[in-house]
PDB file of N, CA and C in Angstrom:
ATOM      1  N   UNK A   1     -16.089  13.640 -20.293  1.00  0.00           N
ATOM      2  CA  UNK A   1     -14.856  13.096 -19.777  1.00  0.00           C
ATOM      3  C   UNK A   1     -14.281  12.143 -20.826  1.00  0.00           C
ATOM      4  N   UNK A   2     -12.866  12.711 -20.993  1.00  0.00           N
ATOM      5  CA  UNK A   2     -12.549  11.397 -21.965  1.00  0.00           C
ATOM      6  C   UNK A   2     -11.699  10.647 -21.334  1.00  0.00           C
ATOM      7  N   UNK A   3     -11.603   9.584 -22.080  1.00  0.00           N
ATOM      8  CA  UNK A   3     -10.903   8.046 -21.496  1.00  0.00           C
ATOM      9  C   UNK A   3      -9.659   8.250 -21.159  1.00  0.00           C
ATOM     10  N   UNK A   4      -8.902   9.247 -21.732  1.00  0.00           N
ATOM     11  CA  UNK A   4      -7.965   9.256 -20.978  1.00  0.00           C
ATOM     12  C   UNK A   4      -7.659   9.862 -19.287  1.00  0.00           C
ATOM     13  N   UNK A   5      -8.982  10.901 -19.124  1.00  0.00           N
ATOM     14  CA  UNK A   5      -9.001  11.449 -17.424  1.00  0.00           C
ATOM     15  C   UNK A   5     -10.282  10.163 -17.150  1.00  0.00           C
ATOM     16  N   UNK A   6     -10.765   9.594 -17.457  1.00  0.00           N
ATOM     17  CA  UNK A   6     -11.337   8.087 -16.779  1.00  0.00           C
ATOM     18  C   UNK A   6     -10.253   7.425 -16.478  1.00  0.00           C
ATOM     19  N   UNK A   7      -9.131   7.066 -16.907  1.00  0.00           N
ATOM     20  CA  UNK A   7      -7.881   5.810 -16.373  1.00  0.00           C
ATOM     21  C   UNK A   7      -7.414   7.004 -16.084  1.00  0.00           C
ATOM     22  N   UNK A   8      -7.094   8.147 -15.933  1.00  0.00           N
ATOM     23  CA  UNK A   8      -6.481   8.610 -14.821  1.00  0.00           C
ATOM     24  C   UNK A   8      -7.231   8.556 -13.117  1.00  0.00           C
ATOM     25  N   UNK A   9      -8.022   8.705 -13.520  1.00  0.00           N
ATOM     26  CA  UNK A   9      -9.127   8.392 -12.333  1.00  0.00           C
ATOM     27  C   UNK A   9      -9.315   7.341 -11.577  1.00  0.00           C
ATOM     28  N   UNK A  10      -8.705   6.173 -12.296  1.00  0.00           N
ATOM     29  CA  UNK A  10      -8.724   4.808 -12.044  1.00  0.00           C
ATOM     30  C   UNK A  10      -7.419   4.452 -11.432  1.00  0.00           C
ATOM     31  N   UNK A  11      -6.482   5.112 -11.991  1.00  0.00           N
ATOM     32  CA  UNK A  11      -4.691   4.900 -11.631  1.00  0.00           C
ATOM     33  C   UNK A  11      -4.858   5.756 -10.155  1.00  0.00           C
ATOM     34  N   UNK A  12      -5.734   6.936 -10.066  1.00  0.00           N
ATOM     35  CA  UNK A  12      -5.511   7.301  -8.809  1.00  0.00           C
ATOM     36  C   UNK A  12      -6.078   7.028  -8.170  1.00  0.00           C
ATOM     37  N   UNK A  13      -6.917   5.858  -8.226  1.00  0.00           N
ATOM     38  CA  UNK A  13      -7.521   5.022  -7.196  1.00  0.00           C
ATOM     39  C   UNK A  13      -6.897   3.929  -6.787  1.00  0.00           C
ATOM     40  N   UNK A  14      -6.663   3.167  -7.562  1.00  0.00           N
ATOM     41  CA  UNK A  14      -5.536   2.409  -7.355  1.00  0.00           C
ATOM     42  C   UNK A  14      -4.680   2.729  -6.194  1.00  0.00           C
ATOM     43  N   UNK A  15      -3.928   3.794  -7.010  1.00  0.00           N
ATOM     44  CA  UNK A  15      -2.532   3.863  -5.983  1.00  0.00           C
ATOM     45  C   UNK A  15      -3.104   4.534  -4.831  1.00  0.00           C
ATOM     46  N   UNK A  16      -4.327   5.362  -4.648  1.00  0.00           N
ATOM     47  CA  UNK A  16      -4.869   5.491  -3.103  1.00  0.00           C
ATOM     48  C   UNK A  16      -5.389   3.840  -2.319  1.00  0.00           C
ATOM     49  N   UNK A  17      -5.969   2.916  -3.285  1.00  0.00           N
ATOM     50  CA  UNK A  17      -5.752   1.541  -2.417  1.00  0.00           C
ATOM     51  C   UNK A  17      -4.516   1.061  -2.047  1.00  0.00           C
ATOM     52  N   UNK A  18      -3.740   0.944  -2.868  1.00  0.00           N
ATOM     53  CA  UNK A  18      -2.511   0.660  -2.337  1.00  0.00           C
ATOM     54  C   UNK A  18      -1.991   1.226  -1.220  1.00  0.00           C
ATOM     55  N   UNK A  19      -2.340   2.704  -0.735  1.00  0.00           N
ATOM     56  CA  UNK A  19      -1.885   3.087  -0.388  1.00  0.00           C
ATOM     57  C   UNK A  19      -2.463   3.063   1.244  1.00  0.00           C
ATOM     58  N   UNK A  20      -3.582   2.665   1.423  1.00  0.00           N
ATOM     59  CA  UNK A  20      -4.213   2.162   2.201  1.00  0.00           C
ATOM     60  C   UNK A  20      -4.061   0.880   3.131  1.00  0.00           C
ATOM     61  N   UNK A  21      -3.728   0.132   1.927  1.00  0.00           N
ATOM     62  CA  UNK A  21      -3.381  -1.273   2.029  1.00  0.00           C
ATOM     63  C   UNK A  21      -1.780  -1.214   2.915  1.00  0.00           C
ATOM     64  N   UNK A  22      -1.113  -0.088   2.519  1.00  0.00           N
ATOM     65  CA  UNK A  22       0.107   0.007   3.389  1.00  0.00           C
ATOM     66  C   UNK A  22       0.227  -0.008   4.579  1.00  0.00           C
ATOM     67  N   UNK A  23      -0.987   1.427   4.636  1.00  0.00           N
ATOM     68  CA  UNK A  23      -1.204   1.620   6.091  1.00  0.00           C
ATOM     69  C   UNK A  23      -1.975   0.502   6.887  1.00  0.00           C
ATOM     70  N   UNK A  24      -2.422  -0.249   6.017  1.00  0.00           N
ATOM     71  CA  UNK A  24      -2.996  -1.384   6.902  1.00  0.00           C
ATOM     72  C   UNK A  24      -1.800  -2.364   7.223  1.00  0.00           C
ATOM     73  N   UNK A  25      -0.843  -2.483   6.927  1.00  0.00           N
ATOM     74  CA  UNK A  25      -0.063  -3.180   7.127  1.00  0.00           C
ATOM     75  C   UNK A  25       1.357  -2.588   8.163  1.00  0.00           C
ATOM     76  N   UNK A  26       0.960  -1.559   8.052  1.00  0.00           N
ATOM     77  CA  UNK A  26       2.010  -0.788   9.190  1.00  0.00           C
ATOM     78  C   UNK A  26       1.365  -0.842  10.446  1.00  0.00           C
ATOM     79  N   UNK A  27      -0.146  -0.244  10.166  1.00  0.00           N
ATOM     80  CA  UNK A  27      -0.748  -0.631  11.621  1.00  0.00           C
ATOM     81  C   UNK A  27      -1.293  -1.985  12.386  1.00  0.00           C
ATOM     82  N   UNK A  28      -0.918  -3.471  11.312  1.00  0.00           N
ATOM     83  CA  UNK A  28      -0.564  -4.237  12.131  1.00  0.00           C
ATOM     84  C   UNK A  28       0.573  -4.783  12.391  1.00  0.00           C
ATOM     85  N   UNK A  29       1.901  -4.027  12.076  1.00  0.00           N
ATOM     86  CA  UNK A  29       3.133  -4.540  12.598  1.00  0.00           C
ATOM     87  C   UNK A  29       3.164  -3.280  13.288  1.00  0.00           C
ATOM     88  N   UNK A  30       2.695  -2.643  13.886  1.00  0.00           N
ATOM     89  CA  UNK A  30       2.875  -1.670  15.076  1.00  0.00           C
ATOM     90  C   UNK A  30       2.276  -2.582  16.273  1.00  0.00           C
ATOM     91  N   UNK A  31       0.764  -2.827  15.735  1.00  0.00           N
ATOM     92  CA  UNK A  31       0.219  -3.566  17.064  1.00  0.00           C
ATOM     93  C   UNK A  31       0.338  -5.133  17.286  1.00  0.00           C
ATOM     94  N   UNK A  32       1.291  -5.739  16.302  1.00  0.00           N
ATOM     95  CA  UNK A  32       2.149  -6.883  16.733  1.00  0.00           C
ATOM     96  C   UNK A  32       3.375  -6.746  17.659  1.00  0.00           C
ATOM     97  N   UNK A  33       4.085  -5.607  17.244  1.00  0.00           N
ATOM     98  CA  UNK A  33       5.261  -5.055  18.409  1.00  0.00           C
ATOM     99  C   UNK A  33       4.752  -4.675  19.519  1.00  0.00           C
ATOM    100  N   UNK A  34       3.378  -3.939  19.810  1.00  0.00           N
ATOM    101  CA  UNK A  34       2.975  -3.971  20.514  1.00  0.00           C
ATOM    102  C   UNK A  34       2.937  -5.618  21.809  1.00  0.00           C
ATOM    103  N   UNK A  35       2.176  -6.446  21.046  1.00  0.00           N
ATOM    104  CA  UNK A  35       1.525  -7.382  21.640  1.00  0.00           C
ATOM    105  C   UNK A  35       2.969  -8.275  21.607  1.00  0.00           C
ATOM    106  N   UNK A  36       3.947  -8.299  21.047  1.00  0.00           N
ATOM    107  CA  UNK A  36       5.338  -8.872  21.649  1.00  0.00           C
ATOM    108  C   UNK A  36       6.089  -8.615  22.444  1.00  0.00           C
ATOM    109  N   UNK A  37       5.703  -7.335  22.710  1.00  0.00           N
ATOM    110  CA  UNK A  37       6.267  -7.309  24.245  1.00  0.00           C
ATOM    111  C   UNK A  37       5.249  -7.978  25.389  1.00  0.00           C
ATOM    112  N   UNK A  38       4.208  -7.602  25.279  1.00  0.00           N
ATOM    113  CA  UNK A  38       3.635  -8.698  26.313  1.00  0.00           C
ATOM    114  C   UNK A  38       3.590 -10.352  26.774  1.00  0.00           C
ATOM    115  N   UNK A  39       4.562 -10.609  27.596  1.00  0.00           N
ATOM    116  CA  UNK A  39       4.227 -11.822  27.713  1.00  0.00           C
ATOM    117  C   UNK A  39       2.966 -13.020  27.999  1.00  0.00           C
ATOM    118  N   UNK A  40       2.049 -12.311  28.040  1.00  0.00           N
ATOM    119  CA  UNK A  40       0.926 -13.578  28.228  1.00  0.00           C
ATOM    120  C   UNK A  40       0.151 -13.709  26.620  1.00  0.00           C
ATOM    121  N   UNK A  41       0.871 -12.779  25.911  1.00  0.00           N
ATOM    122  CA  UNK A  41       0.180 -13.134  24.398  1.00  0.00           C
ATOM    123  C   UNK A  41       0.875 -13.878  23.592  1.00  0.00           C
ATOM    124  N   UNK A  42       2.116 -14.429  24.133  1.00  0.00           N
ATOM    125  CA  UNK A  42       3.192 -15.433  23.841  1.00  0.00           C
ATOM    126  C   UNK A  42       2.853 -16.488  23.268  1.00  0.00           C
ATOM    127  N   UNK A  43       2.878 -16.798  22.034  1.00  0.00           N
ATOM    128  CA  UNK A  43       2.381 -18.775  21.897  1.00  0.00           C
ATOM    129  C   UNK A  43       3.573 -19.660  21.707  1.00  0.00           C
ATOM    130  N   UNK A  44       3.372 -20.667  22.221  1.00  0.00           N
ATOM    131  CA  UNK A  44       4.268 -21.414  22.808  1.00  0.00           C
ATOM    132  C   UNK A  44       4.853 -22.278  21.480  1.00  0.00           C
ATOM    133  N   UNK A  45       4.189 -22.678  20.833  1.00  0.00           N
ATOM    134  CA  UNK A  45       4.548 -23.042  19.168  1.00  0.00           C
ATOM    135  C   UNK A  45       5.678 -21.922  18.394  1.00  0.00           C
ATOM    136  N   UNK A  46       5.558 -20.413  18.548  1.00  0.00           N
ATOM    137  CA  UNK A  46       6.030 -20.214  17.686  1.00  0.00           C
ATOM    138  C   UNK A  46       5.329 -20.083  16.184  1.00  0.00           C
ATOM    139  N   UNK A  47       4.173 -19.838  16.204  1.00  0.00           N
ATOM    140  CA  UNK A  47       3.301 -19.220  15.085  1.00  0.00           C
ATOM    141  C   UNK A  47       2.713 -18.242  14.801  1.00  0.00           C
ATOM    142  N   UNK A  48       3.694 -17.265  15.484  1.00  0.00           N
ATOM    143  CA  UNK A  48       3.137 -16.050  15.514  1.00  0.00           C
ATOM    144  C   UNK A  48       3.977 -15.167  13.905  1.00  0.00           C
ATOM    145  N   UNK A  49       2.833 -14.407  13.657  1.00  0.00           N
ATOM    146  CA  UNK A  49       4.090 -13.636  12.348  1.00  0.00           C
ATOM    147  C   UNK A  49       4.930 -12.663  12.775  1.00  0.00           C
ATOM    148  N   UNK A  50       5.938 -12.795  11.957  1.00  0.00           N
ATOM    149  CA  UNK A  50       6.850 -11.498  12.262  1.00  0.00           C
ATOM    150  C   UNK A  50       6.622 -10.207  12.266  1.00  0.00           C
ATOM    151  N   UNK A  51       6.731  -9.685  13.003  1.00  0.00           N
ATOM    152  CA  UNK A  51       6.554  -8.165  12.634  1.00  0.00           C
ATOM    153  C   UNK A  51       7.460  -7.241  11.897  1.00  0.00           C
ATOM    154  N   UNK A  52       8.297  -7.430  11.177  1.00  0.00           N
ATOM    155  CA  UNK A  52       9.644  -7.258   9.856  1.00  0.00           C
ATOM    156  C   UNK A  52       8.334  -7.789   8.949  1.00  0.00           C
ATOM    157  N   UNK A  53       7.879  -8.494   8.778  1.00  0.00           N
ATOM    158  CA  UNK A  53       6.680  -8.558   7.823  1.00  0.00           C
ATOM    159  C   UNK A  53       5.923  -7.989   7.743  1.00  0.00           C
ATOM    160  N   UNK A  54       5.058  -7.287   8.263  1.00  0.00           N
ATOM    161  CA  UNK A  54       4.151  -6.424   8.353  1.00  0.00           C
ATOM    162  C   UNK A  54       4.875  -5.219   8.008  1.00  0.00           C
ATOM    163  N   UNK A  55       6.195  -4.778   8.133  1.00  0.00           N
ATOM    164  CA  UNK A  55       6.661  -3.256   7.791  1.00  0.00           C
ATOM    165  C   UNK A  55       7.387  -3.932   6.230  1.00  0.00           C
ATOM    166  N   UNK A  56       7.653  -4.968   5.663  1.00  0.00           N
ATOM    167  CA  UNK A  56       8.434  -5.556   4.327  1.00  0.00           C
ATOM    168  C   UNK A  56       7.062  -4.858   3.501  1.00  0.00           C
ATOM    169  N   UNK A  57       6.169  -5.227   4.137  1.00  0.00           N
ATOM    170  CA  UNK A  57       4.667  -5.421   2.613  1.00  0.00           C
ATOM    171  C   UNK A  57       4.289  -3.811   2.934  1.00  0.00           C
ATOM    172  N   UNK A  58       4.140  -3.381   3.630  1.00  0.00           N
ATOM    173  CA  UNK A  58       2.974  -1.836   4.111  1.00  0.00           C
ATOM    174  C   UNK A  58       4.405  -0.750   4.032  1.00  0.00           C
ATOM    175  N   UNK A  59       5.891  -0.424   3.988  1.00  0.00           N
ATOM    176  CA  UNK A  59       6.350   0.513   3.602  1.00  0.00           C
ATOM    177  C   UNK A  59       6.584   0.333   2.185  1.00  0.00           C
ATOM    178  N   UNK A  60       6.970  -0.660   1.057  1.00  0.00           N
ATOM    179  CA  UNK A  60       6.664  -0.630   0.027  1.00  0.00           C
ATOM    180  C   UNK A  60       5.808  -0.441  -0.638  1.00  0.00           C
ATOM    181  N   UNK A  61       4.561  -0.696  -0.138  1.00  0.00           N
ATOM    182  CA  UNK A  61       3.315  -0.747  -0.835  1.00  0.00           C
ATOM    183  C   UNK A  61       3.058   0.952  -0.681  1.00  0.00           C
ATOM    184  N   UNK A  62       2.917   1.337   0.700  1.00  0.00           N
ATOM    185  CA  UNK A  62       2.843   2.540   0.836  1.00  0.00           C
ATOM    186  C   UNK A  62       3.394   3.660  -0.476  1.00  0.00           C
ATOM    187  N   UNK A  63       4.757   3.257  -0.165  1.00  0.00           N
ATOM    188  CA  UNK A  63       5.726   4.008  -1.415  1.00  0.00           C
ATOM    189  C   UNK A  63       5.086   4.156  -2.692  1.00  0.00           C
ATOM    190  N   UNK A  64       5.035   3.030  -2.816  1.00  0.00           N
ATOM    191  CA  UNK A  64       4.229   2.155  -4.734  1.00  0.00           C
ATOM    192  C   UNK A  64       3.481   2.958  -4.643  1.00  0.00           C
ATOM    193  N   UNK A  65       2.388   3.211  -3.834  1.00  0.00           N
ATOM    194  CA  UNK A  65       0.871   3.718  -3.818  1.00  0.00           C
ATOM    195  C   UNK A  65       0.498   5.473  -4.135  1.00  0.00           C
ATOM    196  N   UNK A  66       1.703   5.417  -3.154  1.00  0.00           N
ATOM    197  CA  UNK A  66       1.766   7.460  -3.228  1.00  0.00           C
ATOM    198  C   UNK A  66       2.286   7.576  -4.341  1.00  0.00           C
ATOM    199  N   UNK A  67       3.200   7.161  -4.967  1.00  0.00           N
ATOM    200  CA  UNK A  67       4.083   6.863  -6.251  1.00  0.00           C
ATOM    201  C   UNK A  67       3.118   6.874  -7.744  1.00  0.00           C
ATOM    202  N   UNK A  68       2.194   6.196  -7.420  1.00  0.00           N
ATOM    203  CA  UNK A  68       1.611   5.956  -8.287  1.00  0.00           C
ATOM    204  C   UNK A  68       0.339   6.923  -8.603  1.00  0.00           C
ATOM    205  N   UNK A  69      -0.077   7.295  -7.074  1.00  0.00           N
ATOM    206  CA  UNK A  69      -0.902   8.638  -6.917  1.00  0.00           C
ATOM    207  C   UNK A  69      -0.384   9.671  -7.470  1.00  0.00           C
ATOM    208  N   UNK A  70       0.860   9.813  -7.177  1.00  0.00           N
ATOM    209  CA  UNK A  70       1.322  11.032  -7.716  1.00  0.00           C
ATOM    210  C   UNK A  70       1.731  11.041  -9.112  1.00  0.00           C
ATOM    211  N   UNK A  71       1.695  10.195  -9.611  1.00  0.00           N
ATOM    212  CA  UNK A  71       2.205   9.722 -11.620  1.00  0.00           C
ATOM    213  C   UNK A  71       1.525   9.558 -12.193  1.00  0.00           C
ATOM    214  N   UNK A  72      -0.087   9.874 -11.502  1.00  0.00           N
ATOM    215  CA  UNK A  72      -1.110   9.353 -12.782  1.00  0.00           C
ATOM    216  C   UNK A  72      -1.011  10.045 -13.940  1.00  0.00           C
ATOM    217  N   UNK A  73      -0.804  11.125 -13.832  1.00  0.00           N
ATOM    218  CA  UNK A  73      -1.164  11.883 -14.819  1.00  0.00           C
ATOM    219  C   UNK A  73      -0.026  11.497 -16.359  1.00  0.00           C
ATOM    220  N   UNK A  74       0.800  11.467 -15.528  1.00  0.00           N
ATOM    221  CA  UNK A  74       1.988  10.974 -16.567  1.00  0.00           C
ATOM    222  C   UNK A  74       1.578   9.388 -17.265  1.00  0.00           C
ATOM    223  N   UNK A  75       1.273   8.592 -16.057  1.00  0.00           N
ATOM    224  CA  UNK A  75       0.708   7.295 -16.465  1.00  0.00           C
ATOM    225  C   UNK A  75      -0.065   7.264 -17.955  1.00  0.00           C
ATOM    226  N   UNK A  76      -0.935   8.208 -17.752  1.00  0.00           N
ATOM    227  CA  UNK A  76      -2.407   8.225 -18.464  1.00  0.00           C
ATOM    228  C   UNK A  76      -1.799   9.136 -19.842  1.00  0.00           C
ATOM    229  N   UNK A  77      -1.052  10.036 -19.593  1.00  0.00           N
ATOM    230  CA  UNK A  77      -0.393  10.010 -21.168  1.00  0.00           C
ATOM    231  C   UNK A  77       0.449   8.955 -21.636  1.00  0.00           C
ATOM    232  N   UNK A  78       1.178   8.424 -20.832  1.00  0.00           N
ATOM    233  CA  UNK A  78       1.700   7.429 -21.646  1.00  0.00           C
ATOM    234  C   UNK A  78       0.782   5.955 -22.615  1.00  0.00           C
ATOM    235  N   UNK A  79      -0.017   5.946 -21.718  1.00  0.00           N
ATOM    236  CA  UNK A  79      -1.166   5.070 -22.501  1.00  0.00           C
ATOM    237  C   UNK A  79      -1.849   5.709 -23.374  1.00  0.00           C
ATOM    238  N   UNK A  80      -2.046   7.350 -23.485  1.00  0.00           N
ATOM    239  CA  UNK A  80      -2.927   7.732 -24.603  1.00  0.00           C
ATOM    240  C   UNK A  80      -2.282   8.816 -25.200  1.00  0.00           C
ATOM    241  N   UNK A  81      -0.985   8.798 -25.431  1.00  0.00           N
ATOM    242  CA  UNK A  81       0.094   9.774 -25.731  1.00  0.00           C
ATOM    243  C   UNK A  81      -0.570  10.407 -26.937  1.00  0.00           C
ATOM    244  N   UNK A  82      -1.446   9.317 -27.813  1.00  0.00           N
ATOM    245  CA  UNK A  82      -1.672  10.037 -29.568  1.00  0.00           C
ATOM    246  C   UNK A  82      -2.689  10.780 -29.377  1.00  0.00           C
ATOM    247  N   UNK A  83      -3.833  10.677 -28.207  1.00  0.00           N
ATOM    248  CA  UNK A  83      -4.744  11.946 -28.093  1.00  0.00           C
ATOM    249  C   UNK A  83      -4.383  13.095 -27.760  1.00  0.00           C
ATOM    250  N   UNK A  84      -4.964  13.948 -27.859  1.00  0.00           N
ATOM    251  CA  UNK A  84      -4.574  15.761 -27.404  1.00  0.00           C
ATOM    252  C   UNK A  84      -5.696  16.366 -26.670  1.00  0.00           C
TER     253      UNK A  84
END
């Protein structure tokens, strides 16, 4: 294996964490909308997070992630364009 399909290997891990990391963040602004409609999970302060936050960070990231899954290959020539 040469170094250049090793950092491809690495870029598509990456962007599969990322891409993970999205979905972790979609599925807790799903089950924050969830739990805002219920009123007895209400706090009375006002310290609860938004759920527009949870979809700001996890549909971008998502994007980035598949994005980046899908470009490794291009990625990994551009960093080792002079090998063949």
């Amino acid at each position: 294996m040469k170094a250049a399909d090793l950092f491809g290997v690495l870029v598509r891990m990456a962007g599969f964490l990322i891409v993970l990391y999205g979905l972790w963040e979609i599925w807790g602004g799903l089950e924050n909308a969830v739990e805002n409609l219920l009123p007895v999970n209400q706090m009375e302060d006002g310290q609860q997070v938004s759920t527009f936050a949870y979809f700001a960070f996890g549909i971008p990231s998502m994007l980035l992630g598949a994005l980046i899954f899908l470009l490794a290959d291009g990625i990994a020539k551009l960093a080792y364009r002079n090998q063949s």
